[in-house]
N, C-alpha and C. Protein backbone atom coordinates (compact mmCIF):
# COMPACT_ATOMS: atom_id res chain seq x y z
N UNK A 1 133.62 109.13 103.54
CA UNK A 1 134.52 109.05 102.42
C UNK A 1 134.10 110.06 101.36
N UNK A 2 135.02 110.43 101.11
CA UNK A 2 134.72 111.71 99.77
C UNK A 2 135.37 111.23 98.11
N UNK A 3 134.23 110.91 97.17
CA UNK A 3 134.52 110.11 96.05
C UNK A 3 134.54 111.61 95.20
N UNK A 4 135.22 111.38 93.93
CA UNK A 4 135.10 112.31 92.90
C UNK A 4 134.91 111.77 91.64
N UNK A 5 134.27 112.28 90.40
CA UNK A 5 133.68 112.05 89.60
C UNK A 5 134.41 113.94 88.83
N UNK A 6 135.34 113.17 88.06
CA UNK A 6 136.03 114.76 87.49
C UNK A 6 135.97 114.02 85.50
N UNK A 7 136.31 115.43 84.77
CA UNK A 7 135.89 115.40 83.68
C UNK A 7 136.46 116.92 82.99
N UNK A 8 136.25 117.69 82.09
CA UNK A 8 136.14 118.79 81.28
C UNK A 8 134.77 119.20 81.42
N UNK A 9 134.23 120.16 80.99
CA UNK A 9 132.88 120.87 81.61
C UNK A 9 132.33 120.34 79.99
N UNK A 10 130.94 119.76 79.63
CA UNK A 10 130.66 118.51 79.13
C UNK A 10 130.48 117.23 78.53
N UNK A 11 131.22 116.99 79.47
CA UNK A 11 131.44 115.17 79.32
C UNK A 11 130.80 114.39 79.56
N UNK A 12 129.81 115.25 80.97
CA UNK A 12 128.58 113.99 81.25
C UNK A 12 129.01 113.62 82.49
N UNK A 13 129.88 115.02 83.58
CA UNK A 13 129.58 113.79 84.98
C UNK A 13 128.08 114.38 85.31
N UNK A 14 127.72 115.25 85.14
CA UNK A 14 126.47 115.70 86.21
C UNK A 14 125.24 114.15 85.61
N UNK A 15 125.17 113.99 84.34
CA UNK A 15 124.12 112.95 84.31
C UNK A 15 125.09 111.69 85.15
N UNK A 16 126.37 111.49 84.89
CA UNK A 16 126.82 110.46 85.75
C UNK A 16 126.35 110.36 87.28
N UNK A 17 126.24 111.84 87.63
CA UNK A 17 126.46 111.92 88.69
C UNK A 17 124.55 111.65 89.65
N UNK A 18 124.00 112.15 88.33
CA UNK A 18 122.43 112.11 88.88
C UNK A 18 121.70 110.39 88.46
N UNK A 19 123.06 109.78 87.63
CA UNK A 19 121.91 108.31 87.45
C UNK A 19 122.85 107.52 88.64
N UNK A 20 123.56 108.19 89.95
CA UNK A 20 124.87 107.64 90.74
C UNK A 20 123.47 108.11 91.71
N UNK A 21 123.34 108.79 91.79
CA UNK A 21 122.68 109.31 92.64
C UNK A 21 121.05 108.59 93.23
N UNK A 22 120.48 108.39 91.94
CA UNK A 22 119.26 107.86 92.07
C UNK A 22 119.42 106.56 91.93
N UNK A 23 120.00 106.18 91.55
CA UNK A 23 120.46 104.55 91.74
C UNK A 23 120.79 103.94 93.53
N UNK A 24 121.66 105.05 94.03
CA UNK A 24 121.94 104.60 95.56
C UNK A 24 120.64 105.04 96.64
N UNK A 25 119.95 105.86 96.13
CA UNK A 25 118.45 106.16 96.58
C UNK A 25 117.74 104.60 96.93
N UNK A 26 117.71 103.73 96.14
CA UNK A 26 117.01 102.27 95.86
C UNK A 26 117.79 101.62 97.50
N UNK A 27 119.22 101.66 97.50
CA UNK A 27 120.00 101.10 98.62
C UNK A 27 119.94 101.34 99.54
N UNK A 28 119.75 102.56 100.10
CA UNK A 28 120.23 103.15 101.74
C UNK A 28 118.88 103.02 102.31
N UNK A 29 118.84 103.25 103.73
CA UNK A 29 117.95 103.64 104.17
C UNK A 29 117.68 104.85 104.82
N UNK A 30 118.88 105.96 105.04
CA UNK A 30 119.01 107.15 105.36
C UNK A 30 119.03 108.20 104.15
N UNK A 31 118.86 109.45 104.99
CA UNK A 31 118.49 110.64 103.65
C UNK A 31 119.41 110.53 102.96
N UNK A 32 119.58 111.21 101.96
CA UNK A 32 120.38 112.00 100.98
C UNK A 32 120.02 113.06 100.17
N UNK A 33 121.30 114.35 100.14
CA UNK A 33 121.32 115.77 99.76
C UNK A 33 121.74 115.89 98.45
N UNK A 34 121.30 116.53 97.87
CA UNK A 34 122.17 116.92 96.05
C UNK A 34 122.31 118.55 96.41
N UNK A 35 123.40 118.89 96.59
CA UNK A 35 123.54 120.27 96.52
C UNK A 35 124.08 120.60 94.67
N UNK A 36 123.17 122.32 94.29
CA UNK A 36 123.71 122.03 92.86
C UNK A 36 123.95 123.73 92.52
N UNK A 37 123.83 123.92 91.84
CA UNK A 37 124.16 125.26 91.80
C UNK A 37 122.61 126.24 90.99
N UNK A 38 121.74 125.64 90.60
CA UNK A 38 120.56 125.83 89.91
C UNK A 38 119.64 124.85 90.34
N UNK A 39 118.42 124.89 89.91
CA UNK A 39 117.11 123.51 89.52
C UNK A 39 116.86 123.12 88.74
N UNK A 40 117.88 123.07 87.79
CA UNK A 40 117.77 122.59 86.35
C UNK A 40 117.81 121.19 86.38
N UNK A 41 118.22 120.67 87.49
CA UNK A 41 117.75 118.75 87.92
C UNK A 41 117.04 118.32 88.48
N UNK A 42 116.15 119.51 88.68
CA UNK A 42 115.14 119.26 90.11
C UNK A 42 114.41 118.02 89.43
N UNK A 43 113.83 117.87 88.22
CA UNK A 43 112.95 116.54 88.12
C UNK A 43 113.42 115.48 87.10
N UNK A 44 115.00 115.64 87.78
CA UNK A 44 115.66 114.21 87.09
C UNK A 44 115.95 113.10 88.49
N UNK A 45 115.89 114.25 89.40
CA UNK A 45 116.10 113.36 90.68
C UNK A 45 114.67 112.61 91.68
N UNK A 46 115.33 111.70 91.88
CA UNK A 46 114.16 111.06 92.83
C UNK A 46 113.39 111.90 94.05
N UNK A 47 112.28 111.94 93.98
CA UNK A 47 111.45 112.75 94.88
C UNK A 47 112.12 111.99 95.98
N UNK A 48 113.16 111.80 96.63
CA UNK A 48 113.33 111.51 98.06
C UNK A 48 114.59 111.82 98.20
N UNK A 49 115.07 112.53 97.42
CA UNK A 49 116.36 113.35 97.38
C UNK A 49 116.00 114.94 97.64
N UNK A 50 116.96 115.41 98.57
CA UNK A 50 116.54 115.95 99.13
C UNK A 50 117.28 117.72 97.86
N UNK A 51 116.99 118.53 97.14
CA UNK A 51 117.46 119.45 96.59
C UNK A 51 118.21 120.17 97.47
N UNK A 52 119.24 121.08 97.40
CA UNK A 52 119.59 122.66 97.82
C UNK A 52 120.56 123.07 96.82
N UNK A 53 119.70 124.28 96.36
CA UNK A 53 120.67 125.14 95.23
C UNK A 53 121.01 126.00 97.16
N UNK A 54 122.52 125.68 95.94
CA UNK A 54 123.67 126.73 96.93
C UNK A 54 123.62 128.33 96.89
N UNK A 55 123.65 128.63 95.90
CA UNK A 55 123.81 129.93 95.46
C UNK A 55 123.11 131.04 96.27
N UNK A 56 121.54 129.91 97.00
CA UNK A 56 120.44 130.99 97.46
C UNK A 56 121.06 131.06 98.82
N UNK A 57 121.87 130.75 99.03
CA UNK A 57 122.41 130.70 100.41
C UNK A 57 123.75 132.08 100.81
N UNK A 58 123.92 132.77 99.75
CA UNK A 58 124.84 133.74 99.58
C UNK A 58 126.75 133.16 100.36
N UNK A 59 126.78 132.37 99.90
CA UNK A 59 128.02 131.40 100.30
C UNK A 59 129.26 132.14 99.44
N UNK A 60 129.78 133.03 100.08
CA UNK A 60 131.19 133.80 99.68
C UNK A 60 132.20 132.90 100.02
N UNK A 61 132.86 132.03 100.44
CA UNK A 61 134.07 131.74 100.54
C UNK A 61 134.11 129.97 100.03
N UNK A 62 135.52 129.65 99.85
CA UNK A 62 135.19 127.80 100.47
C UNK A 62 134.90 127.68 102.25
N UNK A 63 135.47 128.50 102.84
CA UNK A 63 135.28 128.00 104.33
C UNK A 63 133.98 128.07 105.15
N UNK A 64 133.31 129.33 103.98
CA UNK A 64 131.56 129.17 104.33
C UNK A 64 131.17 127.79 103.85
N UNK A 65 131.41 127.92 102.65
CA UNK A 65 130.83 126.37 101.66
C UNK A 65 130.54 125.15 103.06
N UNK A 66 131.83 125.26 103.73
CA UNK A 66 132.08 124.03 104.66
C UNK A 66 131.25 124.07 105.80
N UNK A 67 131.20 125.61 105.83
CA UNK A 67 130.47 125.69 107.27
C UNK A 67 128.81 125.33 107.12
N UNK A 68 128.59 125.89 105.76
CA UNK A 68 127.32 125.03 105.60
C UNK A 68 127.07 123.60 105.54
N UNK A 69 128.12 122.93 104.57
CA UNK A 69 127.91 121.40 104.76
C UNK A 69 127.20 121.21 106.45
N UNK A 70 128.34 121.87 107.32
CA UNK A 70 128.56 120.89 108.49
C UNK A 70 126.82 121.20 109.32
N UNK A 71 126.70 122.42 108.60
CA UNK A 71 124.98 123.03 109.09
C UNK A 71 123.90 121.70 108.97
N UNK A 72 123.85 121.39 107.32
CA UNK A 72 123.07 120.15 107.16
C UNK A 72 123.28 119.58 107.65
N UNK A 73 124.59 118.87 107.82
CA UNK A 73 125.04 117.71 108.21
C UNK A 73 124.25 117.62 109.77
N UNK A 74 124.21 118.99 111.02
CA UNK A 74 124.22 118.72 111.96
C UNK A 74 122.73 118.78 112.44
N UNK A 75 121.76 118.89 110.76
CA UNK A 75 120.60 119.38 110.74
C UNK A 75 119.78 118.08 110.70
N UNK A 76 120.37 116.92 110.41
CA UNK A 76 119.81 115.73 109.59
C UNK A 76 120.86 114.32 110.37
N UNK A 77 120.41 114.08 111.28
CA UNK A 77 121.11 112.85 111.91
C UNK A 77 120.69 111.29 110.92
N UNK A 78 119.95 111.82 110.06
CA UNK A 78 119.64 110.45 109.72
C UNK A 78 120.15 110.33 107.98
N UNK A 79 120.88 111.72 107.77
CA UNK A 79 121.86 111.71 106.38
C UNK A 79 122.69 110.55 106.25
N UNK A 80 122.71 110.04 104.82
CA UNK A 80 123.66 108.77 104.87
C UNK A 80 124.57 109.25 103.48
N UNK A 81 124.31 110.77 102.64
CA UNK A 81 125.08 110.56 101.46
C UNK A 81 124.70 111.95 101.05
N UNK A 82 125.93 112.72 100.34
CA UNK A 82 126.04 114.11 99.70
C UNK A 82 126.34 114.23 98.76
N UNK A 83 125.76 115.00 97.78
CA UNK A 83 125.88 114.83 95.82
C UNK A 83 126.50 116.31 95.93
N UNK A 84 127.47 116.88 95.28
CA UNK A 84 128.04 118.21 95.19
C UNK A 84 128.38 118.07 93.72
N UNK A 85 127.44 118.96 93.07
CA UNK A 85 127.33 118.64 91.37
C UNK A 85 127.92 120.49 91.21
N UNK A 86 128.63 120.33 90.41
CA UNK A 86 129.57 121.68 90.21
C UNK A 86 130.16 121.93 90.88
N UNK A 87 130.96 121.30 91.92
CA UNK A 87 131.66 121.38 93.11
C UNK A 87 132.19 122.94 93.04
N UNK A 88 133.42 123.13 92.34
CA UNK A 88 133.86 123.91 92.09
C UNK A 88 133.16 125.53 91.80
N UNK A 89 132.10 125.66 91.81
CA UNK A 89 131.21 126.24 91.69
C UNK A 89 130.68 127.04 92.89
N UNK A 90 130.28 125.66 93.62
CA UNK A 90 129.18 125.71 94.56
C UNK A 90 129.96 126.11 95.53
N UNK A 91 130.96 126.04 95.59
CA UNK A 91 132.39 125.58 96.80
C UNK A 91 133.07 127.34 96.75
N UNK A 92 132.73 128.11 95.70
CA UNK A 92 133.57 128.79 95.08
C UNK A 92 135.42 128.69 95.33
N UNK A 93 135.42 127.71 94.58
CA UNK A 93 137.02 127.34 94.28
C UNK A 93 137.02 127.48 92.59
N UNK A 94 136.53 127.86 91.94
CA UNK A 94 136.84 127.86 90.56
C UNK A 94 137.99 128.53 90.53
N UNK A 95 139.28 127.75 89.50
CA UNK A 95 140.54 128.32 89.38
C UNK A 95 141.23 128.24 90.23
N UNK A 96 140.71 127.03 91.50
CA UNK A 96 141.52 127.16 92.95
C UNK A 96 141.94 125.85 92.99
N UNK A 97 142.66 125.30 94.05
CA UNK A 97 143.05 124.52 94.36
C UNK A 97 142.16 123.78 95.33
N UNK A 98 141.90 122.32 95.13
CA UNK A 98 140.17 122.12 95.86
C UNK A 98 141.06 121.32 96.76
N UNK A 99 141.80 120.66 97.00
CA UNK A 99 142.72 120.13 98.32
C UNK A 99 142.14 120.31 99.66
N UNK A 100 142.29 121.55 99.70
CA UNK A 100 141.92 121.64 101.23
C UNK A 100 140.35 122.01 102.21
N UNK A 101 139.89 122.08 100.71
CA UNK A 101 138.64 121.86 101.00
C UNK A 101 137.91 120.67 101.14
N UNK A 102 138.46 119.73 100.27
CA UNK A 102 138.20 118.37 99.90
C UNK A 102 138.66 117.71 101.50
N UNK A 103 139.90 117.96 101.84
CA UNK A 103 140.40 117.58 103.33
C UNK A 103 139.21 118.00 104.31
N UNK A 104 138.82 119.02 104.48
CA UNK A 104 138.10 119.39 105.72
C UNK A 104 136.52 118.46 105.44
N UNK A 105 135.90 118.59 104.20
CA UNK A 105 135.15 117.99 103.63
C UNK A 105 134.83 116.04 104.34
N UNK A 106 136.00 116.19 104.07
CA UNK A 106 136.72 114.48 104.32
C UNK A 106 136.70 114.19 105.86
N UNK A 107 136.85 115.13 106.79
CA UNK A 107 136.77 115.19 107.77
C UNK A 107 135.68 115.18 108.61
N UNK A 108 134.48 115.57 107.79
CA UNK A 108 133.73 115.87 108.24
C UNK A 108 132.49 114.85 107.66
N UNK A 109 132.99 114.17 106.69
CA UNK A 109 132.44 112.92 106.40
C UNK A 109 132.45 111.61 107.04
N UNK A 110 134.04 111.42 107.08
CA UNK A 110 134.44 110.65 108.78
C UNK A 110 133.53 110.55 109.81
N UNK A 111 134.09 112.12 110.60
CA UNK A 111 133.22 111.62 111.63
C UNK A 111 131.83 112.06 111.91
N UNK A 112 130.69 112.18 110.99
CA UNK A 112 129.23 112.18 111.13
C UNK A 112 129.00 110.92 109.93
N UNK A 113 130.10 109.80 109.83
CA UNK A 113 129.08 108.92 108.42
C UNK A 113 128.47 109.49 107.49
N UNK A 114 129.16 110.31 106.80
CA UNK A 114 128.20 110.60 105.17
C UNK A 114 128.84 110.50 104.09
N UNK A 115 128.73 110.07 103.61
CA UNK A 115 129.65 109.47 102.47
C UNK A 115 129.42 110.54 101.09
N UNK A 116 130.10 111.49 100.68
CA UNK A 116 130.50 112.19 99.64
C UNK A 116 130.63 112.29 98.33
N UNK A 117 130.29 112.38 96.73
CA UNK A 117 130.33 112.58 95.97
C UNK A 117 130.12 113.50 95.05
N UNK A 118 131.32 114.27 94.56
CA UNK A 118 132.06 115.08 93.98
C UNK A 118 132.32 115.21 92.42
N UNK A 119 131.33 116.10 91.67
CA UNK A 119 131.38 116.57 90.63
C UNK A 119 132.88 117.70 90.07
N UNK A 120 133.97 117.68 89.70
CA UNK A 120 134.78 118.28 89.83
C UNK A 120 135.05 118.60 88.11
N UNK A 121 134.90 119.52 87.62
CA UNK A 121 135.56 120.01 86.29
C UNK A 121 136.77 120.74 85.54
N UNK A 122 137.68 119.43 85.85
CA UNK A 122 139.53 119.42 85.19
C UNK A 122 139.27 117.67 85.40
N UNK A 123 140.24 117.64 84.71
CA UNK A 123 140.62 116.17 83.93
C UNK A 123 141.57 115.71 85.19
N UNK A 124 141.47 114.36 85.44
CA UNK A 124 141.89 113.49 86.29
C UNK A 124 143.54 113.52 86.88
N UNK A 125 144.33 114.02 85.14
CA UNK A 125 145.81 114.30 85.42
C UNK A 125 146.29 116.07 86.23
N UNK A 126 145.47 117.05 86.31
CA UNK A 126 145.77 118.12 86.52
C UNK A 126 145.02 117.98 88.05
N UNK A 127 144.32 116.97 88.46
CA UNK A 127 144.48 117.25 90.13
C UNK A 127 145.66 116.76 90.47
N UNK A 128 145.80 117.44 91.96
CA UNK A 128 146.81 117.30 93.16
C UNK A 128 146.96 115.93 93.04
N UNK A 129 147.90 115.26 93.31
CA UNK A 129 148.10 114.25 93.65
C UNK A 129 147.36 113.37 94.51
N UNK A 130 147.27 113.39 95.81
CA UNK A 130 146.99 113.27 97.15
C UNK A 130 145.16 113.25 96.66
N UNK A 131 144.72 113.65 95.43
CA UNK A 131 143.41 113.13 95.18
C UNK A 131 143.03 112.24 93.85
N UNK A 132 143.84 112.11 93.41
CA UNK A 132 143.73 111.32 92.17
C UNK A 132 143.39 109.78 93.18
N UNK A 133 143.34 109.43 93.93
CA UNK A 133 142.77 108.09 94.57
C UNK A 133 141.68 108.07 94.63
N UNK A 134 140.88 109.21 94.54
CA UNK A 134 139.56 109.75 95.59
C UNK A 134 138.49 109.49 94.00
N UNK A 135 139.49 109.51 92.79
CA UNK A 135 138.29 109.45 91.17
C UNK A 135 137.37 108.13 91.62
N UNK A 136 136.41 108.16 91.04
CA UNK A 136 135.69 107.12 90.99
C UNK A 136 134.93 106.88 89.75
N UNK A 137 135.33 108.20 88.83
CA UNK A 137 134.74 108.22 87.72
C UNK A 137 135.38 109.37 86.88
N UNK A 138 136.52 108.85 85.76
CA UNK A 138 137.24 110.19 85.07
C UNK A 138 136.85 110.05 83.37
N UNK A 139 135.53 111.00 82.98
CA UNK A 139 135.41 111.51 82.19
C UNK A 139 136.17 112.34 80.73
C-alpha cells in the first residue's frame, strides 16, 4: 500500500514523517528504508533504519527512480516498509504529475509486501483525484 503525507514545503511532514517512521520501527519485525534526498536526518532516525540519499545514485528520470525502488526491494527479502521524504524530489517529478509513478510504485508494493510512505509537497486539494484516498496526513 502506498500512503501519502502531503503539505506546502514547511509544514512539518518530513518531522511527521520521521516521528511515523521511528514509531513503526518499535512494531515490525522486518527492515525498513528512508530514502531522502540529503543526511540531514541521518541522526533523527533510529539506528535500525536503514538510510539512502538518492541523489548519490545519479537517478535522471521517474522511471529510473522506480527501477531503483524495485533494486532494493529485490535486494532485501526481509523489507517490510519505505519512507520517501521529498518524494517529488527524489522521484524527480517536481512540477510533474506524480500519478503514474505513484501507480507503478503501488504495484510494486502489492506484490513484494512493502508498505509505502510518501512525503509529497502540494496541498491535499491540487492532487489528482484518484490519490486524494492515498493522504494519511494533510498538512
Amino acid at each position: 500500500m502506498v500512503q501519502l503525507i502531503v503539505g506546502k514545503k514547511g509544514k512539518g511532514k518530513t518531522k511527521a514523517l520521521l516521528d511515523k517512521v521511528n514509531e513503526e520501527i518499535r512494531n515490525i519485525l522486518g527492515n525498513v528504508v528512508f530514502l531522502d534526498k540529503n543526511t540531514k536526518h541521518m541522526y533523527e532516525l533510529n539506528n535500525k533504519i536503514r538510510l539512502i540519499v538518492v541523489p548519490d545514485f545519479d537517478i535522471e528520470s521517474a522511471d529510473s527512480f522506480v527501477g531503483f525502488v524495485a533494486g532494493i526491494i529485490s535486494q532485501d527479502h526481509d523489507l517490510q516498509q519505505m519512507y520517501f521524504d521529498s518524494f517529488r524530489n527524489i522521484a524527480c517529478l517536481e512540477d510533474e504529475d506524480i500519478s503514474d509513478t505513484v501507480a507503478k510504485l503501488d504495484k510494486l508494493s502489492e506484490k513484494y509486501s512493502v508498505d509505502m510512505v510518501l512525503s509529497v509537497s502540494t496541498d491535499k486539494q491540487e492532487l489528482p483525484e484518484n490519490l486524494r484516498e492515498r493522504v494519511i496526513m494533510a498538512l
